[in-house]
N, C-alpha and C. Protein backbone atom coordinates (compact mmCIF):
# COMPACT_ATOMS: atom_id res chain seq x y z
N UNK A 1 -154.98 46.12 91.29
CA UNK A 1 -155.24 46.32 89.87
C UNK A 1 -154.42 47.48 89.31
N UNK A 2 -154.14 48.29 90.18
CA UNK A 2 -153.29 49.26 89.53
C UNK A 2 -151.57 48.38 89.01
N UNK A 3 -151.40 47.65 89.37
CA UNK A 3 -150.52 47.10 88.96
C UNK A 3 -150.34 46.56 87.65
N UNK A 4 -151.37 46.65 87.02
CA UNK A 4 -151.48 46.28 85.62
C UNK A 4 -151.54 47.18 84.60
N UNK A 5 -151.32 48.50 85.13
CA UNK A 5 -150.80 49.67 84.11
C UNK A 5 -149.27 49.59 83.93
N UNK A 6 -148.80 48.75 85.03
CA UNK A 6 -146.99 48.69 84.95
C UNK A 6 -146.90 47.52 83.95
N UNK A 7 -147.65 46.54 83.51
CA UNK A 7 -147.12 46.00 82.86
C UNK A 7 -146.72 45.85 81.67
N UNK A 8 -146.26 45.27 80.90
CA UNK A 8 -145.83 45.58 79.30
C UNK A 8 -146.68 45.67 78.53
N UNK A 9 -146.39 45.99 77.22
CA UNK A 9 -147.83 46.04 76.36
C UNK A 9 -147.93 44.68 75.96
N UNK A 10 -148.22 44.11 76.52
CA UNK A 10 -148.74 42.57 76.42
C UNK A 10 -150.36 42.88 75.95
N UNK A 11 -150.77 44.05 76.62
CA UNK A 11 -152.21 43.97 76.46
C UNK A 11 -152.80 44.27 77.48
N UNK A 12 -153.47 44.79 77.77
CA UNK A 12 -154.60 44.73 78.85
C UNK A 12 -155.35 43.15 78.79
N UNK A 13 -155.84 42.72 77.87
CA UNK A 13 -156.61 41.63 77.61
C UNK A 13 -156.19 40.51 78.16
N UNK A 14 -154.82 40.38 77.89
CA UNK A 14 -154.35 39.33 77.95
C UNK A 14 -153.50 39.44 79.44
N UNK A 15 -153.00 40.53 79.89
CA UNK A 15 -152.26 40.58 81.29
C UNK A 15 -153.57 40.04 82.14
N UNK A 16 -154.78 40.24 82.00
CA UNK A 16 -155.90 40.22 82.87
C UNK A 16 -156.09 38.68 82.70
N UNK A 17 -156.04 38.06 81.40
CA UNK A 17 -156.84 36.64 81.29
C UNK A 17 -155.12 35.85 81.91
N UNK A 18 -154.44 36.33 82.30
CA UNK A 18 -153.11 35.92 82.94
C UNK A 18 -153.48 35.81 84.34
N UNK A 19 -153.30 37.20 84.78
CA UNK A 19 -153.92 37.42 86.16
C UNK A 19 -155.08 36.30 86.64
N UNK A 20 -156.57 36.10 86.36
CA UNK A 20 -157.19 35.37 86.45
C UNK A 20 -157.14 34.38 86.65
N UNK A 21 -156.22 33.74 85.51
CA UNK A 21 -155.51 32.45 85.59
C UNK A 21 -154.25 32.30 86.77
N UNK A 22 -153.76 32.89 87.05
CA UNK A 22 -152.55 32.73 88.23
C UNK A 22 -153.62 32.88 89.47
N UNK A 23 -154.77 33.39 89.70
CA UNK A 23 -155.22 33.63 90.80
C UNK A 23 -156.17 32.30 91.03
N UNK A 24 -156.65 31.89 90.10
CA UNK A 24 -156.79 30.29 90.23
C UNK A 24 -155.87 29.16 90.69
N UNK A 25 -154.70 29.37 90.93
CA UNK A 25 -153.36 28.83 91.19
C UNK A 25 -153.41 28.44 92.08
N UNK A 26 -152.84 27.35 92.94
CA UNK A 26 -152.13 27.44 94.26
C UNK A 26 -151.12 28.64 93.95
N UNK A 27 -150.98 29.42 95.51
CA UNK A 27 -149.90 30.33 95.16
C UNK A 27 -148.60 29.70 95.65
N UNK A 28 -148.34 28.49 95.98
CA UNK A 28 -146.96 27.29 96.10
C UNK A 28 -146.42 27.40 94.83
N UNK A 29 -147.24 27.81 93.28
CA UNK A 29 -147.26 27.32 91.89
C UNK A 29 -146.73 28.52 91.38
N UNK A 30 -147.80 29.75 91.69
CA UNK A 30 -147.51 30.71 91.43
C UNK A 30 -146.04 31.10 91.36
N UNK A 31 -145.57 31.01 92.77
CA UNK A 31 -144.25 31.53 93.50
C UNK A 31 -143.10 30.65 93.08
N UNK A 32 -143.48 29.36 92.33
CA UNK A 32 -142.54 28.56 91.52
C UNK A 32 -142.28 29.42 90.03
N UNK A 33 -143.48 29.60 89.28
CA UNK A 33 -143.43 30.42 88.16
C UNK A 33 -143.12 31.48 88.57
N UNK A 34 -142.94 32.36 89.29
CA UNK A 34 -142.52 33.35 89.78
C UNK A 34 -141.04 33.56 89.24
N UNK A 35 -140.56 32.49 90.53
CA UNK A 35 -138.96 31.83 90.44
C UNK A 35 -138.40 31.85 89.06
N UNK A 36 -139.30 30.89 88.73
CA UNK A 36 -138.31 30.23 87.32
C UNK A 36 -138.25 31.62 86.27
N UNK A 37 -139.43 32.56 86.31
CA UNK A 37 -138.93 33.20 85.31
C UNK A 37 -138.17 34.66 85.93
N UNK A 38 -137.73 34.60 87.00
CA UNK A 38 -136.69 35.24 87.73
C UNK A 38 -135.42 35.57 86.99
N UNK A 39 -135.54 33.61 87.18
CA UNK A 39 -134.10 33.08 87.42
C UNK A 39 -133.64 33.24 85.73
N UNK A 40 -134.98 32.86 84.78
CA UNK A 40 -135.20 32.82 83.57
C UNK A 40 -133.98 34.11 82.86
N UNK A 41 -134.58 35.30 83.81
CA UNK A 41 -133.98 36.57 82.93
C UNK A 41 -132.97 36.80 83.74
N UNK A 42 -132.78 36.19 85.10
CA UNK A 42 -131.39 36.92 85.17
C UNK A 42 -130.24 35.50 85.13
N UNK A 43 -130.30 34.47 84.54
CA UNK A 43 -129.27 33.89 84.43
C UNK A 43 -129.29 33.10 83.18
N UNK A 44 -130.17 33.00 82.88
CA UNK A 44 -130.24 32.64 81.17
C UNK A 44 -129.10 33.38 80.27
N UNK A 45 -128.28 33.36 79.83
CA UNK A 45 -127.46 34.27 78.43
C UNK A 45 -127.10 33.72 77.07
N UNK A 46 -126.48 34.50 76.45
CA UNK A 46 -126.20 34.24 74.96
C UNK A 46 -124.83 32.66 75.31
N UNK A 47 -124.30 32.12 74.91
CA UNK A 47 -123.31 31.62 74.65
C UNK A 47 -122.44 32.08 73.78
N UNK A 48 -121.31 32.63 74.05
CA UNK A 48 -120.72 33.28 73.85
C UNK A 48 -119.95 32.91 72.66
N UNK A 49 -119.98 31.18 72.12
CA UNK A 49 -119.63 30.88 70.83
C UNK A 49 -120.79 30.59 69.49
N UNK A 50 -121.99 30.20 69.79
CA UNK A 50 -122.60 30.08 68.71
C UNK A 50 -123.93 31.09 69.41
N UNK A 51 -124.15 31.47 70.18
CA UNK A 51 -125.10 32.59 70.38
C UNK A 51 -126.53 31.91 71.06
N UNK A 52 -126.52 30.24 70.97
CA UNK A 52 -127.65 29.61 71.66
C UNK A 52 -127.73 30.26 72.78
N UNK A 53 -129.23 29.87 73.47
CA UNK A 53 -129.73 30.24 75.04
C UNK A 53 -128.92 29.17 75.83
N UNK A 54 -127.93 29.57 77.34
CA UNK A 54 -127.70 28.68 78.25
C UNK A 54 -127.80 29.53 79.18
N UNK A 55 -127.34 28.88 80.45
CA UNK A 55 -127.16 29.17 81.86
C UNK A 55 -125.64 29.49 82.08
N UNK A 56 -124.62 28.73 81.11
CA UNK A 56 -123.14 28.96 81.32
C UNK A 56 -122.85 29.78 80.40
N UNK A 57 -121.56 30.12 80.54
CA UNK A 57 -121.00 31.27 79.16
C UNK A 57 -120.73 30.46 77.57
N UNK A 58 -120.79 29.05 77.90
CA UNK A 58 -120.86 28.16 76.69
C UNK A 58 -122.01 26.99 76.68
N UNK A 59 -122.67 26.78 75.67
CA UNK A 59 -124.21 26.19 76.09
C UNK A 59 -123.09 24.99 75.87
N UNK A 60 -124.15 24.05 76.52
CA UNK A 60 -124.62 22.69 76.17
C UNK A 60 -123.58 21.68 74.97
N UNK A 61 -124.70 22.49 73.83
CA UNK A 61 -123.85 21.90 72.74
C UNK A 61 -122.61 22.42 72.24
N UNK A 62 -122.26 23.39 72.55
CA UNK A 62 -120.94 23.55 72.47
C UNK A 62 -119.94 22.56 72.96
N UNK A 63 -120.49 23.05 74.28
CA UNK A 63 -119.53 21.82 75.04
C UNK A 63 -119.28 20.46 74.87
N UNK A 64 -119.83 20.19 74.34
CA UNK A 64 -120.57 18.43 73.98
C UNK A 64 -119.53 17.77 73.34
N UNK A 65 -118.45 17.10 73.78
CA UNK A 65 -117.11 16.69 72.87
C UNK A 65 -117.83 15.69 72.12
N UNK A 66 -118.75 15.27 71.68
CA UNK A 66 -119.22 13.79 71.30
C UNK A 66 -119.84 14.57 69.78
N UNK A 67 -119.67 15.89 69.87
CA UNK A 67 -120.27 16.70 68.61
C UNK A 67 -119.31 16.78 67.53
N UNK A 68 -119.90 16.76 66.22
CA UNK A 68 -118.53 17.02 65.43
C UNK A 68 -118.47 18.44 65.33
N UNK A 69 -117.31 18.99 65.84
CA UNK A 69 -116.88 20.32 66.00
C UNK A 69 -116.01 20.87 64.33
N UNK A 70 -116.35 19.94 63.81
CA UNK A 70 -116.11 20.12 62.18
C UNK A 70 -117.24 21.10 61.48
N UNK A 71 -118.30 20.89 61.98
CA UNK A 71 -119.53 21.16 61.01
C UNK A 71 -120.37 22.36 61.66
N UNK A 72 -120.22 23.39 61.43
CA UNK A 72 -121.15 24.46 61.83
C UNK A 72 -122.53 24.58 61.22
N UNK A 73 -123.39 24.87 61.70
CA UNK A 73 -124.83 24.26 61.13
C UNK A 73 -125.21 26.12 61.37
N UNK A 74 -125.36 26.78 60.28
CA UNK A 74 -125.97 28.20 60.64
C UNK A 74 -127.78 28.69 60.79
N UNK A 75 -127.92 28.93 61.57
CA UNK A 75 -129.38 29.05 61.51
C UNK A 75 -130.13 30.76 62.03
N UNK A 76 -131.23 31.06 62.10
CA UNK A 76 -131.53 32.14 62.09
C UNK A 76 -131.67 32.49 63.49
N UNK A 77 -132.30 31.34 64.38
CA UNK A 77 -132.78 32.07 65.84
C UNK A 77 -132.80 30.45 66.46
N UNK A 78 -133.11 30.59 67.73
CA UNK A 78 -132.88 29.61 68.74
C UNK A 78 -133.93 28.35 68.53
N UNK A 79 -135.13 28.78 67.99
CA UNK A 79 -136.42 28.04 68.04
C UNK A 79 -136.02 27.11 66.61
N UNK A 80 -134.99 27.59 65.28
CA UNK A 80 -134.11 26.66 64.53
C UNK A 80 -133.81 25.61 64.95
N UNK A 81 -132.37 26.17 66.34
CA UNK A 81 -131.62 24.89 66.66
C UNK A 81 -133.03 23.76 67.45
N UNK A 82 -133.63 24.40 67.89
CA UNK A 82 -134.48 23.26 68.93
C UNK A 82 -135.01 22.09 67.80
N UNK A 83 -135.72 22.99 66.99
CA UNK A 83 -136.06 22.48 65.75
C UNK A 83 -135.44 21.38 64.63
N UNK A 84 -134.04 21.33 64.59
CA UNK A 84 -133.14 20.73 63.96
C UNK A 84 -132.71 19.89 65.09
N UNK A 85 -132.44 19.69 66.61
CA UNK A 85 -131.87 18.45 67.19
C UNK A 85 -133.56 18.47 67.35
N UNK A 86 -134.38 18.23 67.67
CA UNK A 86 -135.38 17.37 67.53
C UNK A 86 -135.35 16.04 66.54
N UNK A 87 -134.84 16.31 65.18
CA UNK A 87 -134.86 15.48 64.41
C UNK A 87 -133.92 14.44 64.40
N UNK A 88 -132.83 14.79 65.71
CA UNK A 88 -131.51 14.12 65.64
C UNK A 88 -130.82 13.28 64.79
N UNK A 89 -130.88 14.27 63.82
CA UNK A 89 -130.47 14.10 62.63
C UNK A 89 -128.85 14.72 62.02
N UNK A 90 -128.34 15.94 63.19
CA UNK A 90 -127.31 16.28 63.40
C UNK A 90 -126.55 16.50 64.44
N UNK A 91 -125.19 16.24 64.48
CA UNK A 91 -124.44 15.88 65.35
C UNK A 91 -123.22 17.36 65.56
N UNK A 92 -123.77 18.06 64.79
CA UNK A 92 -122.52 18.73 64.46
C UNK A 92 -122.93 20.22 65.59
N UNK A 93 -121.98 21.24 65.36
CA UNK A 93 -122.25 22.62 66.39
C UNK A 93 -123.28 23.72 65.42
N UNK A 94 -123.95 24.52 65.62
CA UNK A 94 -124.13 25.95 65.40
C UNK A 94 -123.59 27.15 65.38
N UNK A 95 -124.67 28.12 65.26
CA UNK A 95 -124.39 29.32 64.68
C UNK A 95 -125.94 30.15 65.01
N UNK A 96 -126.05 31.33 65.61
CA UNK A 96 -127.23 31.38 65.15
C UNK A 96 -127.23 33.00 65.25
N UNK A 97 -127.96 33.64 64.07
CA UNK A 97 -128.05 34.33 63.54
C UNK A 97 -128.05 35.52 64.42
N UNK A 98 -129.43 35.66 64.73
CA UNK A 98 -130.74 36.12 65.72
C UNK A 98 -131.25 36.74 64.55
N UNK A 99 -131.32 36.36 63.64
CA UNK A 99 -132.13 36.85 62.33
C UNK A 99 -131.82 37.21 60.72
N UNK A 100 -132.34 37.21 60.23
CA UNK A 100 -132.08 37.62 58.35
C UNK A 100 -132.02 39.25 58.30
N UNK A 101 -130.81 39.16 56.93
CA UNK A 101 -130.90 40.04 56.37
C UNK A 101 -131.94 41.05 55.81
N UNK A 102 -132.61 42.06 56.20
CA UNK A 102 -133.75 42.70 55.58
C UNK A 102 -133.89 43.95 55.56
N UNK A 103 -133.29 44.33 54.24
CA UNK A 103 -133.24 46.02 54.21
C UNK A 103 -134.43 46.53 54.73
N UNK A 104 -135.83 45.56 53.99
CA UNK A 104 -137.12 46.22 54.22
C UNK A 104 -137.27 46.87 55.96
N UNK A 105 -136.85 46.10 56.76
CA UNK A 105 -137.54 46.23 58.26
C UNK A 105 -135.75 46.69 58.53
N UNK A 106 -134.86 47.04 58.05
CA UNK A 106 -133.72 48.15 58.88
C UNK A 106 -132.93 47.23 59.20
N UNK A 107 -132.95 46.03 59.09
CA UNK A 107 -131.50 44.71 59.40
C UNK A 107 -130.57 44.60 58.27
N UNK A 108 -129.09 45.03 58.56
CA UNK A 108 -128.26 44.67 57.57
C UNK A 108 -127.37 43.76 58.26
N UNK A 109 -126.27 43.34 57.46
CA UNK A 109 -125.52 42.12 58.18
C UNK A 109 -124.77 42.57 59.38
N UNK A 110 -124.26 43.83 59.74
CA UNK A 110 -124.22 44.26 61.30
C UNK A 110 -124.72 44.30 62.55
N UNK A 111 -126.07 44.37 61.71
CA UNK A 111 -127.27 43.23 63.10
C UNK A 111 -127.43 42.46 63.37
N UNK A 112 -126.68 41.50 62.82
CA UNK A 112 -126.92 39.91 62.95
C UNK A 112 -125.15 39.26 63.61
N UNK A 113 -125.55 38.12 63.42
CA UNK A 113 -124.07 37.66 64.03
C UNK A 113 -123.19 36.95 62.74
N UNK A 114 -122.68 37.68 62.31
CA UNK A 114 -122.10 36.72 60.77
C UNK A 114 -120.90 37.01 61.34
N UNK A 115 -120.83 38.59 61.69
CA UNK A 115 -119.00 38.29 62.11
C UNK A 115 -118.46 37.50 62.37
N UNK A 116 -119.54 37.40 63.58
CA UNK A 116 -118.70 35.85 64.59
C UNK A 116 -118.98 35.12 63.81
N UNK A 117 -118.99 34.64 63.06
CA UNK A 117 -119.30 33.13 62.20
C UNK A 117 -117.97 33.39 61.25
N UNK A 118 -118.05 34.45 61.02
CA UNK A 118 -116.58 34.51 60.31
C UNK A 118 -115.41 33.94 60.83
N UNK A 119 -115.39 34.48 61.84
CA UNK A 119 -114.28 34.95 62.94
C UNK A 119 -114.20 33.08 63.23
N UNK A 120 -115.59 32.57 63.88
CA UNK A 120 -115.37 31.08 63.82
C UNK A 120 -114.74 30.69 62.49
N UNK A 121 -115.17 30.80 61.97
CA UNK A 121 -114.55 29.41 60.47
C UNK A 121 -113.12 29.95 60.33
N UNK A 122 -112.58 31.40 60.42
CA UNK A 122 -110.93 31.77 60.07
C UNK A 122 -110.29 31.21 61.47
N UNK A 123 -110.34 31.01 62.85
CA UNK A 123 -110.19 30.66 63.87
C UNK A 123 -110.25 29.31 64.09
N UNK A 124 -111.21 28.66 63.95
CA UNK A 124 -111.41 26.67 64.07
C UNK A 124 -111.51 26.38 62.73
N UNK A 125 -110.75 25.24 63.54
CA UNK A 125 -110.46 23.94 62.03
C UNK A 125 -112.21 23.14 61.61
N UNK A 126 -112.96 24.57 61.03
CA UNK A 126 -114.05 24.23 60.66
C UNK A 126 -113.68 23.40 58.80
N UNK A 127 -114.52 22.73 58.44
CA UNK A 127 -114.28 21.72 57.25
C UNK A 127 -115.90 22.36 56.59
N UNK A 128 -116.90 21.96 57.37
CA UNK A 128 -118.08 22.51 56.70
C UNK A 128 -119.32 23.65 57.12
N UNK A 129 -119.54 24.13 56.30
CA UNK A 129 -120.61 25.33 57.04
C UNK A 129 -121.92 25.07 56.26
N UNK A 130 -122.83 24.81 57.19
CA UNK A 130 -124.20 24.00 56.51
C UNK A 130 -125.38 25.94 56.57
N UNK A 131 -125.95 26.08 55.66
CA UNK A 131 -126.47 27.51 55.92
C UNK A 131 -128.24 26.95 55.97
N UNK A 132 -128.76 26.83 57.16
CA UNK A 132 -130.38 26.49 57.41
C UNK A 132 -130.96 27.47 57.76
N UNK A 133 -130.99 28.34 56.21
CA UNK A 133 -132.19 29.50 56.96
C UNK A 133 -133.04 29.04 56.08
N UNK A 134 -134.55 29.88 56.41
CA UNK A 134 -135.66 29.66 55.43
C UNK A 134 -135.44 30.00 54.19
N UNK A 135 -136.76 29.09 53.34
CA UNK A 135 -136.50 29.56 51.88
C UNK A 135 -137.22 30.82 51.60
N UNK A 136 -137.03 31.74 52.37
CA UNK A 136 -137.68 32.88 51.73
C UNK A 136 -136.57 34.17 51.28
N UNK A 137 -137.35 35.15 50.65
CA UNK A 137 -136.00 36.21 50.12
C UNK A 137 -135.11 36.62 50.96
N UNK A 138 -135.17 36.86 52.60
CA UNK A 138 -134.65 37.37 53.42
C UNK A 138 -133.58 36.28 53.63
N UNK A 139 -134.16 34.94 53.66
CA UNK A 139 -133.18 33.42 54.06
C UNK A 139 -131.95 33.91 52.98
N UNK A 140 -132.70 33.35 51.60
CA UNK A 140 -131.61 33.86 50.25
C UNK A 140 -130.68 34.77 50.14
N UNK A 141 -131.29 35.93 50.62
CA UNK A 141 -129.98 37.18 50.50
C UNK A 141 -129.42 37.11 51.48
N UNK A 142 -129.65 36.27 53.17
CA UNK A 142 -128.38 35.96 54.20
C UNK A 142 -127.90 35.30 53.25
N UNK A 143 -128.14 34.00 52.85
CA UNK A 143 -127.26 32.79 52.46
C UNK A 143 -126.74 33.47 51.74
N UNK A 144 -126.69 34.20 50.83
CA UNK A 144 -125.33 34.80 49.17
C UNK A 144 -125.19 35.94 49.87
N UNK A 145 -125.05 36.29 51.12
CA UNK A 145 -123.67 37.49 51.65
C UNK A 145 -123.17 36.51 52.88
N UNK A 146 -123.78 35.17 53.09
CA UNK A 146 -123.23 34.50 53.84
C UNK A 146 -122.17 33.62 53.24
N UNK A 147 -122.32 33.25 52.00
CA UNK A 147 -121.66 32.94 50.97
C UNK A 147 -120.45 33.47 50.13
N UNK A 148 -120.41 34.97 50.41
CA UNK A 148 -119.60 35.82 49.48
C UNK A 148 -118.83 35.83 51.12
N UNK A 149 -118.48 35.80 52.13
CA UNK A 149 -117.69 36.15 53.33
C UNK A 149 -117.15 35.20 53.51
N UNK A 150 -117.48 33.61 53.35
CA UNK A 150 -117.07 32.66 53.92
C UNK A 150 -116.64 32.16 52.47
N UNK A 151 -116.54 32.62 51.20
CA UNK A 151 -115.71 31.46 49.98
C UNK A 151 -114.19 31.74 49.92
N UNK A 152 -114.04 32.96 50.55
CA UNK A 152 -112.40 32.97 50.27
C UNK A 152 -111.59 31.80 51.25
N UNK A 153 -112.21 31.58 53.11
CA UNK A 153 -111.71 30.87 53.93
C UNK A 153 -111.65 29.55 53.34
N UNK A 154 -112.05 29.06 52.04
CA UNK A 154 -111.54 27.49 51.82
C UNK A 154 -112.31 26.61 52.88
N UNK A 155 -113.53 27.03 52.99
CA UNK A 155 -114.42 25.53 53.54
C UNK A 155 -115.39 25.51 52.48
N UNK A 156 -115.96 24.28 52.97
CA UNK A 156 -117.21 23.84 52.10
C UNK A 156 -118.56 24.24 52.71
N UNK A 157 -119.61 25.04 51.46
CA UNK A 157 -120.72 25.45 52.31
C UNK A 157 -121.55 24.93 51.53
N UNK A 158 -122.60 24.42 52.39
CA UNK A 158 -123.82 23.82 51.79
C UNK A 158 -125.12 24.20 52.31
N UNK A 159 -126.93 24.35 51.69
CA UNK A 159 -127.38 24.72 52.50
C UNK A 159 -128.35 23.36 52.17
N UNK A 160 -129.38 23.42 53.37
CA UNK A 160 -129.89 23.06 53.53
C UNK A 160 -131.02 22.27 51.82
N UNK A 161 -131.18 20.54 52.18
CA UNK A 161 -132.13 20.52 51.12
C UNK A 161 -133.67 21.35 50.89
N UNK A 162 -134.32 21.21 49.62
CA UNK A 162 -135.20 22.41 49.44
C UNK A 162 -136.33 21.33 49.42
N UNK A 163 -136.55 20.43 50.82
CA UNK A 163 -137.46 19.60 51.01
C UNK A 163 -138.74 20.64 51.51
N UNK A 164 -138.26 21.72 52.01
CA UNK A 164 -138.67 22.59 52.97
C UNK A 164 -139.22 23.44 51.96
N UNK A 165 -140.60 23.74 51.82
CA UNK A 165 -141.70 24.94 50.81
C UNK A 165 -141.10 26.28 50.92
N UNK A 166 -140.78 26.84 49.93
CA UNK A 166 -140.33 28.21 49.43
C UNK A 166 -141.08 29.02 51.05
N UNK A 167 -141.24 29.88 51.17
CA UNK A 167 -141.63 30.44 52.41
C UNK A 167 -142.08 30.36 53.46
N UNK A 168 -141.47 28.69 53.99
CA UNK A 168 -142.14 28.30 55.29
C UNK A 168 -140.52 28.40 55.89
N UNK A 169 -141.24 28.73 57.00
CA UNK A 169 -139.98 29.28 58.66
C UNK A 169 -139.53 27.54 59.11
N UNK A 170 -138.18 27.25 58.83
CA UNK A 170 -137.70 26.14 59.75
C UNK A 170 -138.86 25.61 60.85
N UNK A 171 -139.11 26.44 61.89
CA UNK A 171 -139.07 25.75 63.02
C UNK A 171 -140.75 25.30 62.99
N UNK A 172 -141.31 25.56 61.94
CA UNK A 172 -142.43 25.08 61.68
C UNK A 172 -142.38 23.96 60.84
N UNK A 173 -141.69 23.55 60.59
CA UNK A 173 -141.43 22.64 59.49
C UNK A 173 -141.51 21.05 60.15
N UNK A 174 -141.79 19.72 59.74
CA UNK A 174 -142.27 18.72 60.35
C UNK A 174 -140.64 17.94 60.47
N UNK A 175 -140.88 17.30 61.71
CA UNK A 175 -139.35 16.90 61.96
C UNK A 175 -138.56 15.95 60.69
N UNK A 176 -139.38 14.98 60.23
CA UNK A 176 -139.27 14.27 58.87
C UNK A 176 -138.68 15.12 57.75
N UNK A 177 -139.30 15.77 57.37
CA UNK A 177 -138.60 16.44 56.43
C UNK A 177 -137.31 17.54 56.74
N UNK A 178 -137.66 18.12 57.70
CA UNK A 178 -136.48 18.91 58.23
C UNK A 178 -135.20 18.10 58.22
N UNK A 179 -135.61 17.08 59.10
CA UNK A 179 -134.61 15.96 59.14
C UNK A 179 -134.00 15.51 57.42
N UNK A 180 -134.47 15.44 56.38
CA UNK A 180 -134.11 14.82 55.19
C UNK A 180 -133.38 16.03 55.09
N UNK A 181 -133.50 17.58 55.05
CA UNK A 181 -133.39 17.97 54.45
C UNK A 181 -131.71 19.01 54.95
N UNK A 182 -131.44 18.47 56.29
CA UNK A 182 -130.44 18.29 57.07
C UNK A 182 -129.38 17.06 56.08
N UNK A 183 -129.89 15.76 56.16
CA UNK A 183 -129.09 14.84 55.81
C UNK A 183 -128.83 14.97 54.36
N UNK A 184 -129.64 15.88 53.40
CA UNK A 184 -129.65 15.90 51.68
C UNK A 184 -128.78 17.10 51.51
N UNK A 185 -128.43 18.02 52.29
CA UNK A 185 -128.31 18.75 51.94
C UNK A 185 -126.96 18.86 50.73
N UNK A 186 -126.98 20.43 50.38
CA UNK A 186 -126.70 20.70 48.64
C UNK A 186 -125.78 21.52 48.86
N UNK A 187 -124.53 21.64 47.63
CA UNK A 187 -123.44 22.51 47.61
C UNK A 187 -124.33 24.15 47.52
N UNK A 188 -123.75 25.23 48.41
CA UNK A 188 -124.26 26.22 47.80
C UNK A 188 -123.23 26.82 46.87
N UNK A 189 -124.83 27.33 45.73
CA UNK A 189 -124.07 27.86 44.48
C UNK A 189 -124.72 29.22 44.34
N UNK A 190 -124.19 30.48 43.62
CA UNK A 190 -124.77 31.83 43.89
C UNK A 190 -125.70 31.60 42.28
């Protein structure tokens, strides 16, 4: 039990109703979950072009020649992209943020990954940049400084349709409409 002062502030409450629960386990199960989230933190990384979670230095969909490598789809965090190919409704690559603009909580666009999104669209023969953040103020003021960086490069940016309720988070959003609102989407205008 002393071992549960080392652990994170997860809680006391909850490291314990953990504990409990793993000690109910086969420990064959245990020592699998063990493993996986080992392996979880030490070989899991960023992808080094659109910032998704992989195992290689380029995820998945990057790699994916069957993708249209035309269309960058920008989004805020990882639980987005899962969120948007669920609906398989797009074919195209990403972008992902790791979050919005928000003076309030100390994030300006140096905390986030726009550079590289820059750096992508002046670099690849990108054609369109789709911007899927939420509709809330933080989404808005990424999208119009995401907007003012990327109008001089001569692509087309569009964001997402506004099927999606003024302050609901993407990845909560029901695959149906997410999905419409992927395929509707609208020229952005400031």
């Amino acid at each position: 039990m002393q071992e549960m002062s080392k652990l994170p502030s997860i809680g006391r409450k909850t490291a314990l109703r953990l504990l409990l629960n793993m000690l109910r386990r086969e420990v064959e199960e245990v020592d699998n979950l063990t493993n996986a989230i080992h392996n979880l933190r030490h070989n899991v990384k960023y992808c080094k072009k659109c910032h998704n979670i992989s195992d290689t230095d380029i995820c998945d969909i990057c790699a994916d020649k069957n993708r249209n490598d035309k269309i960058i789809c920008v989004v805020e965090n990882i639980q987005d992209v899962m969120a948007i190919e669920a609906t398989m409704q797009y074919n195209g690559l990403y972008h992902v943020l790791g979050g919005l603009i928000s003076p309030m909580d100390g994030i300006g666009p140096s905390d986030l990954e726009i550079a590289s999104l820059v750096t992508r669209v002046e670099q690849e023969d990108i054609e369109e940049v789709i911007l899927a953040l939420s509709s809330t103020m933080e989404g808005d003021t990424t999208n119009f400084y995401i907007h003012r960086k990327l109008s001089p490069l001569n692509v087309n940016i569009s964001v997402i349709a506004h099927g999606i309720a003024v302050g609901n988070e993407i990845e909560y959003t029901d695959e149906l409409t997410l999905g419409k609102s992927i395929v509707n989407r609208t020229p952005f205008k400031n």
